[in-house]
Structures are given as structure tokens and as C-alpha cells.
Protein backbone atom coordinates (compact mmCIF):
# COMPACT_ATOMS: atom_id res chain seq x y z
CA UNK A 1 -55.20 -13.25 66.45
CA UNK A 2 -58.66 -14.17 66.19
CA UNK A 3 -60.55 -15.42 62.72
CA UNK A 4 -64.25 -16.06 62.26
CA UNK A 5 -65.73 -19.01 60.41
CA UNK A 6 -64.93 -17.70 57.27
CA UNK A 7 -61.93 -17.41 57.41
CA UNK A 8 -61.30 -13.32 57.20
CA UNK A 9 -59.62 -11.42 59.99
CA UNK A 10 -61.18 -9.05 62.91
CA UNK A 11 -61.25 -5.68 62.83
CA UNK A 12 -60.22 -3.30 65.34
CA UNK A 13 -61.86 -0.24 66.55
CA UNK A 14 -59.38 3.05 68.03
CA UNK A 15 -61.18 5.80 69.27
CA UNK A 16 -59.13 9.05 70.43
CA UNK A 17 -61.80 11.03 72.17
CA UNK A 18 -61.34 14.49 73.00
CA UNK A 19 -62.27 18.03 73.98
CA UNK A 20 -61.98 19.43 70.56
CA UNK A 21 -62.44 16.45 68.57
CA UNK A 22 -62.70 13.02 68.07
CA UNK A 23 -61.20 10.61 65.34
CA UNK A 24 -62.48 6.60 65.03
CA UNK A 25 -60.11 4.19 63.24
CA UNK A 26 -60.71 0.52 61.94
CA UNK A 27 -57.72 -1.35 61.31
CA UNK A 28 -57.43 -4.66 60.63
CA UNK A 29 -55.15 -7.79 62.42
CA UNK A 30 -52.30 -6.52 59.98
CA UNK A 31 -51.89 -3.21 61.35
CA UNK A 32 -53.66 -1.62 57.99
CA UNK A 33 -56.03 1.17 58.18
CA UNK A 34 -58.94 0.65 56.56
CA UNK A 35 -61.31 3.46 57.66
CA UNK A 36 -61.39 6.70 59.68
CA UNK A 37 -64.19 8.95 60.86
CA UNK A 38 -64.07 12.10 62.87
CA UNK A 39 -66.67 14.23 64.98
CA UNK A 40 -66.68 17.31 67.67
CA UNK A 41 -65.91 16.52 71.11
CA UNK A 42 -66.12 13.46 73.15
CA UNK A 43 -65.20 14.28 76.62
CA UNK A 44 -68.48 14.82 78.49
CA UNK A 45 -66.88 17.63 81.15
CA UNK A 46 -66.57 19.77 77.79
CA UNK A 47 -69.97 18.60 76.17
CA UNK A 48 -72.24 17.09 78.45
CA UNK A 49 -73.11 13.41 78.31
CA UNK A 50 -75.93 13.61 75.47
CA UNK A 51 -73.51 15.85 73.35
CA UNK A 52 -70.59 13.53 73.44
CA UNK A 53 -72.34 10.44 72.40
CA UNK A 54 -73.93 11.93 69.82
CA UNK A 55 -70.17 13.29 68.20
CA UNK A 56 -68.98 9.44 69.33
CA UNK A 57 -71.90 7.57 67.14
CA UNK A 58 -71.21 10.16 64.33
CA UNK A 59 -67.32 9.19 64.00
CA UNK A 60 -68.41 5.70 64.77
CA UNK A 61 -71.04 5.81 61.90
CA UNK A 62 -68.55 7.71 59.48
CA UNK A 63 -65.96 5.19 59.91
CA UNK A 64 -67.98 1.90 59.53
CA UNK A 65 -69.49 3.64 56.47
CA UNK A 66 -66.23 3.53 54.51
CA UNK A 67 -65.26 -0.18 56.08
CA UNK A 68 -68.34 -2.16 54.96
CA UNK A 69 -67.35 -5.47 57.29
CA UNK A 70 -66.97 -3.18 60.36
CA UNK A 71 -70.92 -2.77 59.85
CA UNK A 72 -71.74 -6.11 60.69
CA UNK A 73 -70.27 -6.62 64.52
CA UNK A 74 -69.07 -10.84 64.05
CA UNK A 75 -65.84 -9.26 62.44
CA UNK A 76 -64.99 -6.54 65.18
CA UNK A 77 -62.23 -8.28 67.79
CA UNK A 78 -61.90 -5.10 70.24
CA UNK A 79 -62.50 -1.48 70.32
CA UNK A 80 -60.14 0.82 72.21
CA UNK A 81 -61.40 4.11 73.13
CA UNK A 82 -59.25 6.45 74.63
CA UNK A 83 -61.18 9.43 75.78
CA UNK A 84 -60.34 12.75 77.52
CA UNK A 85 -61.63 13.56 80.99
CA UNK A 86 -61.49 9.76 82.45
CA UNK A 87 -59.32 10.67 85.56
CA UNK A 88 -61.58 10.04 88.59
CA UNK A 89 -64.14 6.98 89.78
CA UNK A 90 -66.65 9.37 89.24
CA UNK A 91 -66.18 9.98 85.96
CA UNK A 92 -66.19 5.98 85.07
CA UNK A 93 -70.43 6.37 84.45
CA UNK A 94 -71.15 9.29 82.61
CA UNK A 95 -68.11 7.55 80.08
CA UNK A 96 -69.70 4.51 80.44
CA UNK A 97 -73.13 5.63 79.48
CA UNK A 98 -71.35 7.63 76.16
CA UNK A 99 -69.42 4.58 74.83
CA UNK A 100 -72.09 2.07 75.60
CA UNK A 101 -75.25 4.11 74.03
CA UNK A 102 -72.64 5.39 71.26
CA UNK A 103 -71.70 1.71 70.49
CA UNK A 104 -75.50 0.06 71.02
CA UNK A 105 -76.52 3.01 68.56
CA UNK A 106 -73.96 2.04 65.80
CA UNK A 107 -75.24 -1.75 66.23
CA UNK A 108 -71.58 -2.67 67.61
CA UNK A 109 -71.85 -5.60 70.22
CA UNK A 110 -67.97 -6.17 70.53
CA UNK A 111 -66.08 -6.32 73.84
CA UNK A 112 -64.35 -2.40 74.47
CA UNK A 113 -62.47 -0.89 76.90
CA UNK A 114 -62.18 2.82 77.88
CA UNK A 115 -58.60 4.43 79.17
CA UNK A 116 -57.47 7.82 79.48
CA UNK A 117 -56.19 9.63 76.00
CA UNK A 118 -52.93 9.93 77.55
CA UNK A 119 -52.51 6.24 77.54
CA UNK A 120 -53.63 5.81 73.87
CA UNK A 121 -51.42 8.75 73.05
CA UNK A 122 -47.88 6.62 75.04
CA UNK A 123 -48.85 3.36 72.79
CA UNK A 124 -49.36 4.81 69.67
CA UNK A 125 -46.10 6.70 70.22
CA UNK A 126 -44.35 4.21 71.76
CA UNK A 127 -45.79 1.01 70.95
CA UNK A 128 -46.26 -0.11 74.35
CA UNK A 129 -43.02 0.41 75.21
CA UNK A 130 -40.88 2.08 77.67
CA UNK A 131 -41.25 6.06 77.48
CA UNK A 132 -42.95 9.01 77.70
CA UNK A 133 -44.93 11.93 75.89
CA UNK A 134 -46.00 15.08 76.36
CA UNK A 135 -49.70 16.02 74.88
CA UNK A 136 -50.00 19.88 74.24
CA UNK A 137 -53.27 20.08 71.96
CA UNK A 138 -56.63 21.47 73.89
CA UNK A 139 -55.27 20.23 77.04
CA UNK A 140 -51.96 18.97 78.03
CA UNK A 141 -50.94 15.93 79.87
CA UNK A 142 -47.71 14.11 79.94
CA UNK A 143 -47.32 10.27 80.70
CA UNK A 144 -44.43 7.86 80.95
CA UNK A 145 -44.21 4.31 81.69
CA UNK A 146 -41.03 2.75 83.14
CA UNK A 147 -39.27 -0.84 82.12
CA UNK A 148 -41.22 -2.48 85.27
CA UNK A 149 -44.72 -1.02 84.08
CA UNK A 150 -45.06 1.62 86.44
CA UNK A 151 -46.37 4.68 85.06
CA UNK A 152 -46.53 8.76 86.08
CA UNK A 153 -48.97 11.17 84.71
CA UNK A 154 -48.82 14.70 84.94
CA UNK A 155 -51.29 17.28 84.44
CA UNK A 156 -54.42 16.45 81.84
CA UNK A 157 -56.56 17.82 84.83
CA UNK A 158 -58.55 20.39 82.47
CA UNK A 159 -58.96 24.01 82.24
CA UNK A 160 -60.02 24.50 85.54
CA UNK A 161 -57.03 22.55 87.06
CA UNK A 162 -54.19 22.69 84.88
CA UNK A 163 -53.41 21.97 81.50
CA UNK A 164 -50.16 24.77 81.39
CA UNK A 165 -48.97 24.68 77.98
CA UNK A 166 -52.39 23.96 75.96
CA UNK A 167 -54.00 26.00 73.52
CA UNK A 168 -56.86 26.83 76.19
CA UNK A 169 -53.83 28.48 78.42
CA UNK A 170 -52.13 30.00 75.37
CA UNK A 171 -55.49 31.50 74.31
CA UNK A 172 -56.59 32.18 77.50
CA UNK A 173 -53.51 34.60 78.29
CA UNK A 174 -53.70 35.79 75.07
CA UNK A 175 -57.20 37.34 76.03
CA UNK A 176 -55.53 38.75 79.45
CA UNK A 177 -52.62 40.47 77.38
């Protein structure tokens, strides 16, 4: 736990960053959610890079709106941002560019870290624990992480690729029948 000079707790940023949507929480050290903000799509394979920073800032903006000490960046600790479409190298700086500009644009300087929404998806469910889950929303993607830390994904490779199960797929054979 971290405290600034005055005493009052950080903040914490989540960001679950999709093809259909994205959703920003702030939360503070206690676990208590304090704001939420939502926008259109985050993952750039679905948007393009200018498109998905632009829905990232707005969530980003919406949320620190209704969290007034969120605005001002000494009380952020860490921001989280779990985003669809990081599965490759090459997809590490088109997601870098998004978050960074996104964050810079909202005035946040706090350290950040980017994983895949799978792995956002496993600790929210599971606290970090042992386990697995199975994402059918836009995409689908299922993840589980053993006692020793090893973990297995499946799927989450897009429409192109995969995703069996999603609402893309369901929709998509709907149109064929």
C-alpha cells in the first residue's frame, strides 16, 4: 500500500479493453469502486489505432470525471489495462501507442501495464488464484493458470482465426443459415 504526503490512499486504474467495448474503473487501496466510465472499442485490429485511443481517453475521461482525485495523477498508484488483441510482439506498439497517447491525453503520468483481457478476465474471476475461465462475449478465449503459475490459453485469436463460440461466430452462421 502506498500513501502520499497527505495522508489519503492511491487510486487504481482497471481498464477492460475490447472489441465491442471498453469499461475504465477507479478503485481505491480498499477494494471500493469509486468511478466507472465506458466507451466503443479498444482493440486496434477492430478499430484502427487512432479509433481506439480515442474510445480509451473517452472512458478514461468519463471515469476521472465522477472520481475528482483520480484527476490529479499524485494519487493514481497503477493502472491495469487489459485489452483485446495483445497476442503477438507485433502487436506490443500499436497498444503501446493507444494506452500511452490515451493516458498522456487524460493528463495521467502513473506507471501502467498492458496484458491480454483474458488475463484480467482469470483475476477478476479468480483473484489470482488457481483456475480457469472461459470468455464467450465478441470473441472467445479461455485461460487457466495452474498451482505452479503456469498458464494455457486457448483461442482469443479473432474472427479471422478462431473465436468458436462468440457472438461474431453465432451471428456469423446465423447469416449463412
Amino acid at each position: 500500500m502506498s500513501v502520499d504526503a497527505r495522508g489519503q490512499g492511491r487510486l487504481f486504474v482497471g481498464v477492460d479493453g475490447g472489441a465491442t467495448k471498453t469499461r475504465v474503473v477507479i478503485g481505491d487501496q480498499k477494494g471500493d469502486l469509486l468511478a466507472e466510465g465506458s466507451a466503443g472499442a479498444t482493440n486496434f485490429q477492430v478499430v484502427g489505432v487512432e479509433r481506439a485511443t480515442a474510445n480509451l481517453s473517452s472512458a478514461l475521461a468519463s471515469a476521472l470525471a465522477l472520481a475528482p482525485a483520480a484527476g490529479n495523477s499524485a494519487f493514481l498508484g497503477q493502472v491495469v489495462v487489459g485489452i483485446a488483441g495483445l497476442d503477438s510482439p507485433d502487436d506490443v506498439p500499436p497498444i503501446f501507442s493507444v494506452v500511452s497517447h490515451a493516458l498522456a491525453g487524460c493528463g495521467i503520468s502513473a506507471d501502467w501495464q498492458v496484458v491480454n483481457d483474458a488475463v484480467i478476465a482469470w483475476a477478476g474471476a479468480l483473484g489470482g488464484e488457481a483456475g480457469g475461465i472461459v470468455i464467450s462475449g465478441s470473441g472467445a478465449a479461455a485461460l487457466a493458470v495452474n498451482g505452479r503459475g503456469e498458464v494455457s490459453r486457448a483461442d482469443g485469436l479473432g474472427h479471422w482465426l478462431g473465436d468458436e463460440g462468440s457472438g461474431f461466430e453465432i451471428g456469423r452462421n446465423g447469416l449463412r443459415a
